[in-house]
PDB file of N, CA and C in Angstrom:
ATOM      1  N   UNK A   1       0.830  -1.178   0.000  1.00  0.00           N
ATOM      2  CA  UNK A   1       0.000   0.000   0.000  1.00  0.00           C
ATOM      3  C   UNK A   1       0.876   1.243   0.000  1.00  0.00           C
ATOM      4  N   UNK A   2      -0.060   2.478  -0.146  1.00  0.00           N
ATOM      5  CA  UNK A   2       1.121   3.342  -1.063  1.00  0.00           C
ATOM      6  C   UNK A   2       1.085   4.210   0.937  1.00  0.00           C
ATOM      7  N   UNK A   3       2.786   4.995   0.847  1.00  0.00           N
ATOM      8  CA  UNK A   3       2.939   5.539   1.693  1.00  0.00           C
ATOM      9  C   UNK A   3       2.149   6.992   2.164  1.00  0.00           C
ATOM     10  N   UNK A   4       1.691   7.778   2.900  1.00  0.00           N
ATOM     11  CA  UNK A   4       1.308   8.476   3.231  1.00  0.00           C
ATOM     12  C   UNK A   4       1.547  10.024   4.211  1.00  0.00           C
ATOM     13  N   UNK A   5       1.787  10.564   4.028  1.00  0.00           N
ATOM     14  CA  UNK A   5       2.441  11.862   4.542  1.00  0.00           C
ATOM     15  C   UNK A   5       1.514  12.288   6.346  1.00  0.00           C
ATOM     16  N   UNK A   6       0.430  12.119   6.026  1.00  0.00           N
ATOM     17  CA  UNK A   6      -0.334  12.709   7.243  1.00  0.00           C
ATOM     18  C   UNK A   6      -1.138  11.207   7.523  1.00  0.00           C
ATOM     19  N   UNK A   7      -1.540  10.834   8.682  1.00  0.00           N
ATOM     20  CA  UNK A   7      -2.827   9.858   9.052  1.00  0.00           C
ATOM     21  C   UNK A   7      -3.842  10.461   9.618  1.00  0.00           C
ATOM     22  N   UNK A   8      -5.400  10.352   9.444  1.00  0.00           N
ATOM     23  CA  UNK A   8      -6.465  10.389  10.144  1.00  0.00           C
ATOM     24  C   UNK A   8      -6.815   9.514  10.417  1.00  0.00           C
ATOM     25  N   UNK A   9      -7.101   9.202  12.090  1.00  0.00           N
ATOM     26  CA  UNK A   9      -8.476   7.890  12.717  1.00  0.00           C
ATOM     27  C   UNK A   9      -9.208   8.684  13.431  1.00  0.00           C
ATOM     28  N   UNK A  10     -10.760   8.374  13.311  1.00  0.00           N
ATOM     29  CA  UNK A  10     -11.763   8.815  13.485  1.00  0.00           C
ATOM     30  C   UNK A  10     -12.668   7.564  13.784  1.00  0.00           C
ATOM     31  N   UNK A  11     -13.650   7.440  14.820  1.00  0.00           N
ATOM     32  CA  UNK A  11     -14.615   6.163  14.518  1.00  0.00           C
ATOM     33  C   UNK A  11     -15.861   6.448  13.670  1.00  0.00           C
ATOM     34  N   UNK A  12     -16.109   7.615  13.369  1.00  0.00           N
ATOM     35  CA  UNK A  12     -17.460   7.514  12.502  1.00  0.00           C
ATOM     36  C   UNK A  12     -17.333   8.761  11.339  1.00  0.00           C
ATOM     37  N   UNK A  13     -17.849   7.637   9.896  1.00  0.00           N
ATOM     38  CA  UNK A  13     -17.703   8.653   8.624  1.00  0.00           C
ATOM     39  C   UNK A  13     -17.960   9.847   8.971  1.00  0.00           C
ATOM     40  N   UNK A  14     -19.314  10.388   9.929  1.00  0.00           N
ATOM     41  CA  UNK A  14     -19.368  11.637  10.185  1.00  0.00           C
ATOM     42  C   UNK A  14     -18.282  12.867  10.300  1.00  0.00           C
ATOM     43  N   UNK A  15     -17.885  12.288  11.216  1.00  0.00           N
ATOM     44  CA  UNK A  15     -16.631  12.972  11.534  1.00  0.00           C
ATOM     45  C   UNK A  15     -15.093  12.964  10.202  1.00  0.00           C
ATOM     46  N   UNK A  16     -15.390  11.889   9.461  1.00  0.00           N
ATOM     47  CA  UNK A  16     -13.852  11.990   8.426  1.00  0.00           C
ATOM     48  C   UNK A  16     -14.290  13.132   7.162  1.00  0.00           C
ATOM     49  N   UNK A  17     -15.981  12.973   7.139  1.00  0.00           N
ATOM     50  CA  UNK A  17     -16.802  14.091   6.348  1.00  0.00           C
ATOM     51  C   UNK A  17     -15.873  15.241   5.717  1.00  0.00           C
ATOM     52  N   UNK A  18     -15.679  16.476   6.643  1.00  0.00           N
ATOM     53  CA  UNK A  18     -15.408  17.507   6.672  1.00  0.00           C
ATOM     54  C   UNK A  18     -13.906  17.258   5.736  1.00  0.00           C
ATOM     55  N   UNK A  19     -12.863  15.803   5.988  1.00  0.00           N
ATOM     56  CA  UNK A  19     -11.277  15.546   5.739  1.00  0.00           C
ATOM     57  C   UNK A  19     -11.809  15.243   4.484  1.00  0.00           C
ATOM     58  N   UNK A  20     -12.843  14.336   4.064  1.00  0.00           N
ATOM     59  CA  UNK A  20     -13.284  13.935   3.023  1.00  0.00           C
ATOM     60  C   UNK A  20     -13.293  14.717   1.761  1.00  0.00           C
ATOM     61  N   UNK A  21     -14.247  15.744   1.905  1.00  0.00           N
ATOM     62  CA  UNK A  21     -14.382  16.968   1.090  1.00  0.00           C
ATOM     63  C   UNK A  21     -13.534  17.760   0.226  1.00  0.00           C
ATOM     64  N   UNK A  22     -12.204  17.907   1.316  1.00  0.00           N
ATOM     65  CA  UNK A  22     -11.134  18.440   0.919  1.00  0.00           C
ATOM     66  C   UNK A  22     -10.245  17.473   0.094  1.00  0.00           C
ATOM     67  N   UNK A  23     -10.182  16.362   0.561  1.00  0.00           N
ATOM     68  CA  UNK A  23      -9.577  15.609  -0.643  1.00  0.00           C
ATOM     69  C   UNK A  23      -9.235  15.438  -2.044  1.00  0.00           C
ATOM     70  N   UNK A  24      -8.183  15.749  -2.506  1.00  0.00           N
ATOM     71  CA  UNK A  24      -8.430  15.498  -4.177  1.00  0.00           C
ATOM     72  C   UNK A  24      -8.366  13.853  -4.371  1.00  0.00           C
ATOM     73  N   UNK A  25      -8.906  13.682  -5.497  1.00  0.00           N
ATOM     74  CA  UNK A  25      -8.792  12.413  -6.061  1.00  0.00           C
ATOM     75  C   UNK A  25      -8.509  11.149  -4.779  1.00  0.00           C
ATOM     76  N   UNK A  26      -9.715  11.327  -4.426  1.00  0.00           N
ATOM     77  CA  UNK A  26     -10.033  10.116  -3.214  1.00  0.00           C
ATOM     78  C   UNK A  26     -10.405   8.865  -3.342  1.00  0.00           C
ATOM     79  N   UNK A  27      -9.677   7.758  -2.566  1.00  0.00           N
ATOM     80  CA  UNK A  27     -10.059   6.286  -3.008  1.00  0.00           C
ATOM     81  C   UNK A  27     -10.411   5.823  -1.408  1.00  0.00           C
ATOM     82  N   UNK A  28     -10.910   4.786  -1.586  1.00  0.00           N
ATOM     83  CA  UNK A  28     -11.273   4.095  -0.790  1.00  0.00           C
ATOM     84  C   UNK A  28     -11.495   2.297  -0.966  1.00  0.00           C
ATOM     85  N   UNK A  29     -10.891   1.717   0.005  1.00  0.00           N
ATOM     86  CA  UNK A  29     -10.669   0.030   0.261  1.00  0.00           C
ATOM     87  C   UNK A  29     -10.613  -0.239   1.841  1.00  0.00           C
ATOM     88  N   UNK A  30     -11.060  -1.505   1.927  1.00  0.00           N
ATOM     89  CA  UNK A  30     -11.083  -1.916   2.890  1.00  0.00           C
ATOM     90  C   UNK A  30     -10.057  -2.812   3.171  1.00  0.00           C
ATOM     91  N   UNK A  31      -9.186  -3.028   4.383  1.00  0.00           N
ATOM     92  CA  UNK A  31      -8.000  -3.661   4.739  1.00  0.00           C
ATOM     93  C   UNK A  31      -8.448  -4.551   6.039  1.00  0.00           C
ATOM     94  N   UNK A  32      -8.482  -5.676   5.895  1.00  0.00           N
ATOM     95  CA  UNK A  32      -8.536  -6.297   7.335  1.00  0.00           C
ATOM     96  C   UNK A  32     -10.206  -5.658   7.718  1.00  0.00           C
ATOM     97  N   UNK A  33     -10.386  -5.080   8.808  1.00  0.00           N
ATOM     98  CA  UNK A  33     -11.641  -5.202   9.689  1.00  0.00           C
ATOM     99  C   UNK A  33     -12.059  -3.500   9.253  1.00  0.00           C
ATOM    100  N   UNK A  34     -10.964  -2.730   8.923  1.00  0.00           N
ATOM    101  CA  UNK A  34     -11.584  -1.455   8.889  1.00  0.00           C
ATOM    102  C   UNK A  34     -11.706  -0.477   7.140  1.00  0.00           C
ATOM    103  N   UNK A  35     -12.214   0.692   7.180  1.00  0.00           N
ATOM    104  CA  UNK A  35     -12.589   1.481   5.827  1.00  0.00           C
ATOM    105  C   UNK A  35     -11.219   2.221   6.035  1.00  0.00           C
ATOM    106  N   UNK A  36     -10.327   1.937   4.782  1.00  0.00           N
ATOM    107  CA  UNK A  36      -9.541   3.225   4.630  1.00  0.00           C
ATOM    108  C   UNK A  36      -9.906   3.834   3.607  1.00  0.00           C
ATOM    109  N   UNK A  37      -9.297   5.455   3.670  1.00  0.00           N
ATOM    110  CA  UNK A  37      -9.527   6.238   2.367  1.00  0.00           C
ATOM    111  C   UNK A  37      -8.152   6.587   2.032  1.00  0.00           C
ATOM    112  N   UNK A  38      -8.028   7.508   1.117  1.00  0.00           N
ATOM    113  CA  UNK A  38      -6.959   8.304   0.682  1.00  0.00           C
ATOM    114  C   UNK A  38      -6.981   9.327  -0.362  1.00  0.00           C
ATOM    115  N   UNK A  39      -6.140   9.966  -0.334  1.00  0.00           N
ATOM    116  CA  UNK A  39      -6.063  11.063  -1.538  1.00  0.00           C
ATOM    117  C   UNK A  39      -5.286  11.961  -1.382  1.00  0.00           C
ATOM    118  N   UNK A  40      -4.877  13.183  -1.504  1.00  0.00           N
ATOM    119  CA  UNK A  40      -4.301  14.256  -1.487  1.00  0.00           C
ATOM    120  C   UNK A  40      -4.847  15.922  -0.856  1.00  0.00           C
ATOM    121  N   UNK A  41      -4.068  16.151  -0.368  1.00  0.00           N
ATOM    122  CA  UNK A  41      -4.240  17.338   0.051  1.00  0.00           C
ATOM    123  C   UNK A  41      -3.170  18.768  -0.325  1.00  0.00           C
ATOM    124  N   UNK A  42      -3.562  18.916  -1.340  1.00  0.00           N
ATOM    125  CA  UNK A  42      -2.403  19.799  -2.126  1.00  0.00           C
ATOM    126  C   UNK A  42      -1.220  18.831  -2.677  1.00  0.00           C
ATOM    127  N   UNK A  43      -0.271  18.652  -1.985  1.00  0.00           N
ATOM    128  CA  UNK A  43       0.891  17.607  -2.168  1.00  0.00           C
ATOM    129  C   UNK A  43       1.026  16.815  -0.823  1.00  0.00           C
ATOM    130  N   UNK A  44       0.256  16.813   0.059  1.00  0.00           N
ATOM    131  CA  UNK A  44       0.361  16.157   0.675  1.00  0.00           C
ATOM    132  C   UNK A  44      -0.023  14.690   0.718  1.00  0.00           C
ATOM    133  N   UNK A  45      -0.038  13.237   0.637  1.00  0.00           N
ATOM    134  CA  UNK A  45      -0.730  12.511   0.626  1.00  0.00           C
ATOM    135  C   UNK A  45      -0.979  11.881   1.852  1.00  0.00           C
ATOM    136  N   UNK A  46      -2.664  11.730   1.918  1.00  0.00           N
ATOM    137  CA  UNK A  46      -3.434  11.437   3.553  1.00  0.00           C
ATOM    138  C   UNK A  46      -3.909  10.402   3.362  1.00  0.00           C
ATOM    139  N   UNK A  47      -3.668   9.283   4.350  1.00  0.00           N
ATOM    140  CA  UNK A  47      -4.673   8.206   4.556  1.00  0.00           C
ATOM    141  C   UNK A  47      -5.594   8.676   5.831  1.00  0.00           C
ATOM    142  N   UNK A  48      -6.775   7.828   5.452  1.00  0.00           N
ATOM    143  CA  UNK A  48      -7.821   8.274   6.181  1.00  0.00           C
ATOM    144  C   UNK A  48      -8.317   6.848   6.918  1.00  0.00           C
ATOM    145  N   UNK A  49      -8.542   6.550   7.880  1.00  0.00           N
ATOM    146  CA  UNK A  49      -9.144   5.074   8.612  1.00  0.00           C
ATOM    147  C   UNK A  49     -10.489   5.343   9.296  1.00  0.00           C
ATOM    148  N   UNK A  50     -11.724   4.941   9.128  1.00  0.00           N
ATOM    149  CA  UNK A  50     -12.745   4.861   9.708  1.00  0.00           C
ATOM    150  C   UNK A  50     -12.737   3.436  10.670  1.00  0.00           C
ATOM    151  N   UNK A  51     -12.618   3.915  12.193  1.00  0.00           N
ATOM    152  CA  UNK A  51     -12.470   2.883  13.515  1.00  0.00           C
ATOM    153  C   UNK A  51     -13.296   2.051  14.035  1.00  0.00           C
ATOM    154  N   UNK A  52     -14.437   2.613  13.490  1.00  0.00           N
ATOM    155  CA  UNK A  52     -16.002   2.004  14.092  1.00  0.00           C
ATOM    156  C   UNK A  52     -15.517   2.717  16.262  1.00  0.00           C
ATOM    157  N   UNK A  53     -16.306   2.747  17.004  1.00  0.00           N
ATOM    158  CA  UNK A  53     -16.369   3.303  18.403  1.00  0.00           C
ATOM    159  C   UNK A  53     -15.575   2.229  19.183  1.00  0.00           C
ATOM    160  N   UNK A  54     -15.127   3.219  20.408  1.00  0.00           N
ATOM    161  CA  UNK A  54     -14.235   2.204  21.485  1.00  0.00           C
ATOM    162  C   UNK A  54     -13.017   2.540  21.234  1.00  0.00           C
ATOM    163  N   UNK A  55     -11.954   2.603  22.438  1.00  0.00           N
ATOM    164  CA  UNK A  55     -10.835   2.840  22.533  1.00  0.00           C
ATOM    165  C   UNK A  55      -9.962   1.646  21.331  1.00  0.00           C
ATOM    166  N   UNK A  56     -10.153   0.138  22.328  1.00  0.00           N
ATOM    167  CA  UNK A  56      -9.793  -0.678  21.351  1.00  0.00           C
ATOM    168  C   UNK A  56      -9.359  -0.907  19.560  1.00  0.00           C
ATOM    169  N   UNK A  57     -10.719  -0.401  19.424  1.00  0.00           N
ATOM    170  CA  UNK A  57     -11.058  -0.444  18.106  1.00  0.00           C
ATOM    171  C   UNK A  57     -10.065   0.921  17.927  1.00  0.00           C
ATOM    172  N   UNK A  58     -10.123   1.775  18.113  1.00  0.00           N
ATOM    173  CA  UNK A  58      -9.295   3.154  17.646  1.00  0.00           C
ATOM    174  C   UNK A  58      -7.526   2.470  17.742  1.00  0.00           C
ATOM    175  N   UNK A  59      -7.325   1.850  18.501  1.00  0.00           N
ATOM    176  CA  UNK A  59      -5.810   1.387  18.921  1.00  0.00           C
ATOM    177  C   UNK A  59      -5.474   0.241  17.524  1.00  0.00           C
ATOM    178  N   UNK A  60      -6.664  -0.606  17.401  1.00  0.00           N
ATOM    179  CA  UNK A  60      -6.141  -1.089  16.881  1.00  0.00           C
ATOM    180  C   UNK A  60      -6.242  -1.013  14.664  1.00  0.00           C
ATOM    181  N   UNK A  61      -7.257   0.296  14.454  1.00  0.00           N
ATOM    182  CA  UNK A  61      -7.262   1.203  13.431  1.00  0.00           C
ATOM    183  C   UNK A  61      -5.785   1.846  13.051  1.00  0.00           C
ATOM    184  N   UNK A  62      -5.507   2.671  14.047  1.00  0.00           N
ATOM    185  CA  UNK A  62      -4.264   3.276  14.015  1.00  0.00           C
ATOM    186  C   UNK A  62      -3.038   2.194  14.027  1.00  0.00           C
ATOM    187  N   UNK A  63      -2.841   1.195  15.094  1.00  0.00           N
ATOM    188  CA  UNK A  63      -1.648   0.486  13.789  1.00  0.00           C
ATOM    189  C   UNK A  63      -1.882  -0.262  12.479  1.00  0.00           C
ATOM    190  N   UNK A  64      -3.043  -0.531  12.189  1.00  0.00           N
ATOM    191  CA  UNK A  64      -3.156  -0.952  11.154  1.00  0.00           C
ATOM    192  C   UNK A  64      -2.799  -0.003   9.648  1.00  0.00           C
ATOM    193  N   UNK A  65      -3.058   1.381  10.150  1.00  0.00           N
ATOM    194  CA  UNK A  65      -2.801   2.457   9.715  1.00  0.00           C
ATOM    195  C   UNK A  65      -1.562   2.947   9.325  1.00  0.00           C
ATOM    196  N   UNK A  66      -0.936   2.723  10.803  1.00  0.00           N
ATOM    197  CA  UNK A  66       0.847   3.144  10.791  1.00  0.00           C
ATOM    198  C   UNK A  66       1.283   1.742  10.111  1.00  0.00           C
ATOM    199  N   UNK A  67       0.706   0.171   9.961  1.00  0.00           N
ATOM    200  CA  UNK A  67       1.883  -0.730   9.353  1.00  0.00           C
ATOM    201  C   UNK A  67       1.508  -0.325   7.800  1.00  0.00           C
ATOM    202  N   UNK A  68       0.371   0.056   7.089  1.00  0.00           N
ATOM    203  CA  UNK A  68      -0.443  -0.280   6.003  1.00  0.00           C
ATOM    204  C   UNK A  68       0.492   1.406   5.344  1.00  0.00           C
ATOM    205  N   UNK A  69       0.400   2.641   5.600  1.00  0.00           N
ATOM    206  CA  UNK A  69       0.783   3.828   5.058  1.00  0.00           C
ATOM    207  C   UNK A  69       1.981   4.774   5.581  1.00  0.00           C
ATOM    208  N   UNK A  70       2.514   4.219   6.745  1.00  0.00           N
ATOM    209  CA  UNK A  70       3.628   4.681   7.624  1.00  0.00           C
ATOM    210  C   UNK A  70       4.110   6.292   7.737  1.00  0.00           C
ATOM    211  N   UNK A  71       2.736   6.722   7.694  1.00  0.00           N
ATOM    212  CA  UNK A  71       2.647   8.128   7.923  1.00  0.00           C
ATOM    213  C   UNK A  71       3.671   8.532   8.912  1.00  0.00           C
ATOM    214  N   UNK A  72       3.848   9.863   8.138  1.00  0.00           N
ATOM    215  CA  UNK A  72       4.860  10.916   9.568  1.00  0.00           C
ATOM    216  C   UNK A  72       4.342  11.623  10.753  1.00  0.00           C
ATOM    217  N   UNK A  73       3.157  11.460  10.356  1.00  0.00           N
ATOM    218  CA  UNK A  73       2.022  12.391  11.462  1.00  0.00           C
ATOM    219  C   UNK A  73       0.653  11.531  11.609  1.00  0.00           C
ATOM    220  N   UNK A  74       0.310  11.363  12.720  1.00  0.00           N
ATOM    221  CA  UNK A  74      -1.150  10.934  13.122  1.00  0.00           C
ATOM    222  C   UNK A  74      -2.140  11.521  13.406  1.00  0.00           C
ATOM    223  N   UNK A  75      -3.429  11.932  13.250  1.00  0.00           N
ATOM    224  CA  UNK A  75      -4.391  12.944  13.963  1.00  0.00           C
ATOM    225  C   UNK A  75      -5.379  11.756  14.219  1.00  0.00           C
ATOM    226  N   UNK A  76      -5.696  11.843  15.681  1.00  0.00           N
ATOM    227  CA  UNK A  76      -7.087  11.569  16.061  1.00  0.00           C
ATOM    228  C   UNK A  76      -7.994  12.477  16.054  1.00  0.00           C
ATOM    229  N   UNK A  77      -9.267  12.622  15.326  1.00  0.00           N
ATOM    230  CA  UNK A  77     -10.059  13.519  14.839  1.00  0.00           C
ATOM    231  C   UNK A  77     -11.525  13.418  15.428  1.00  0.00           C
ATOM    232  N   UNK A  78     -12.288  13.718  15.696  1.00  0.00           N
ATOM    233  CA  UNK A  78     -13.639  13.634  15.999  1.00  0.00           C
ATOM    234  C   UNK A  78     -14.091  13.115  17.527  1.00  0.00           C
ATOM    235  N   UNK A  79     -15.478  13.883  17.771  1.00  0.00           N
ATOM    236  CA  UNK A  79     -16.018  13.204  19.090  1.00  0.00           C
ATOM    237  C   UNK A  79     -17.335  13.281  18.555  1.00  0.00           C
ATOM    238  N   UNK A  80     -17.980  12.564  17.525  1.00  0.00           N
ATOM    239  CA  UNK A  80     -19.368  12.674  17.468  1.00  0.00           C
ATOM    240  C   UNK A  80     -20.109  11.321  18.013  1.00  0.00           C
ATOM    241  N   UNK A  81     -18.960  10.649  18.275  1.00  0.00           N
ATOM    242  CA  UNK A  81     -19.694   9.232  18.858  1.00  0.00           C
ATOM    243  C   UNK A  81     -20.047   9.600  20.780  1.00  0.00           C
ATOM    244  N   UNK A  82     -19.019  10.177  21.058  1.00  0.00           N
ATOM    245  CA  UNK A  82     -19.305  11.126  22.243  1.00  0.00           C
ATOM    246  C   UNK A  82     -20.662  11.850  22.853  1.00  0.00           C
ATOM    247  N   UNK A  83     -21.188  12.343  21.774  1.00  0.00           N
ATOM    248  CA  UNK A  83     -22.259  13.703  22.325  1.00  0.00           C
ATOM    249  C   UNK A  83     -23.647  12.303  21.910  1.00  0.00           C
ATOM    250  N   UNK A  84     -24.407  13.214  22.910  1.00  0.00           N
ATOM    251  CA  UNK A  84     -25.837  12.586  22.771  1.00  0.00           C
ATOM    252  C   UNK A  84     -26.398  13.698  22.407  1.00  0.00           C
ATOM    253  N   UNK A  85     -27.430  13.361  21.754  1.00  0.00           N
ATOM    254  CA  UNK A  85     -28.644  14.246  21.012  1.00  0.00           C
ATOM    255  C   UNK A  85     -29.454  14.665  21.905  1.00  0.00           C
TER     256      UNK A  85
END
């Protein structure tokens, strides 16, 4: 899998939304248990991981993340699984 400059994990599309948008030329596959995306951000290239909720699940998104695109930077992004309506 191709290398990646920045990482996002997030547990719900909601929240990768906003990273989504900005993306140029965005792909998406599934690896093992979770949704990755990818694409560009100017010259940057971002992988994107959707975690599904739970610490666990986020721990184990993100190395799948760092072995699969070996980004230089990680962002954990979002709390919409957090808030109640």
């Amino acid at each position: 899998m191709a290398h990646a400059d920045i990482g996002l994990v997030a547990a719900l599309k909601i929240e990768l939304a906003p990273f989504l948008q900005r993306c140029l030329t965005p792909k998406k596959y599934t690896g093992g248990e979770f949704t990755f995306r990818g694409g560009r951000y100017d010259e940057a290239r971002v992988a994107i991981v959707e975690s599904g909720p739970g610490f666990a699940r986020a721990r184990r998104a993100t190395q799948a993340l760092l072995e699969a695109h070996t980004p230089a930077y990680v962002v954990s992004c979002g709390f919409s699984g957090g808030l109640r309506p």
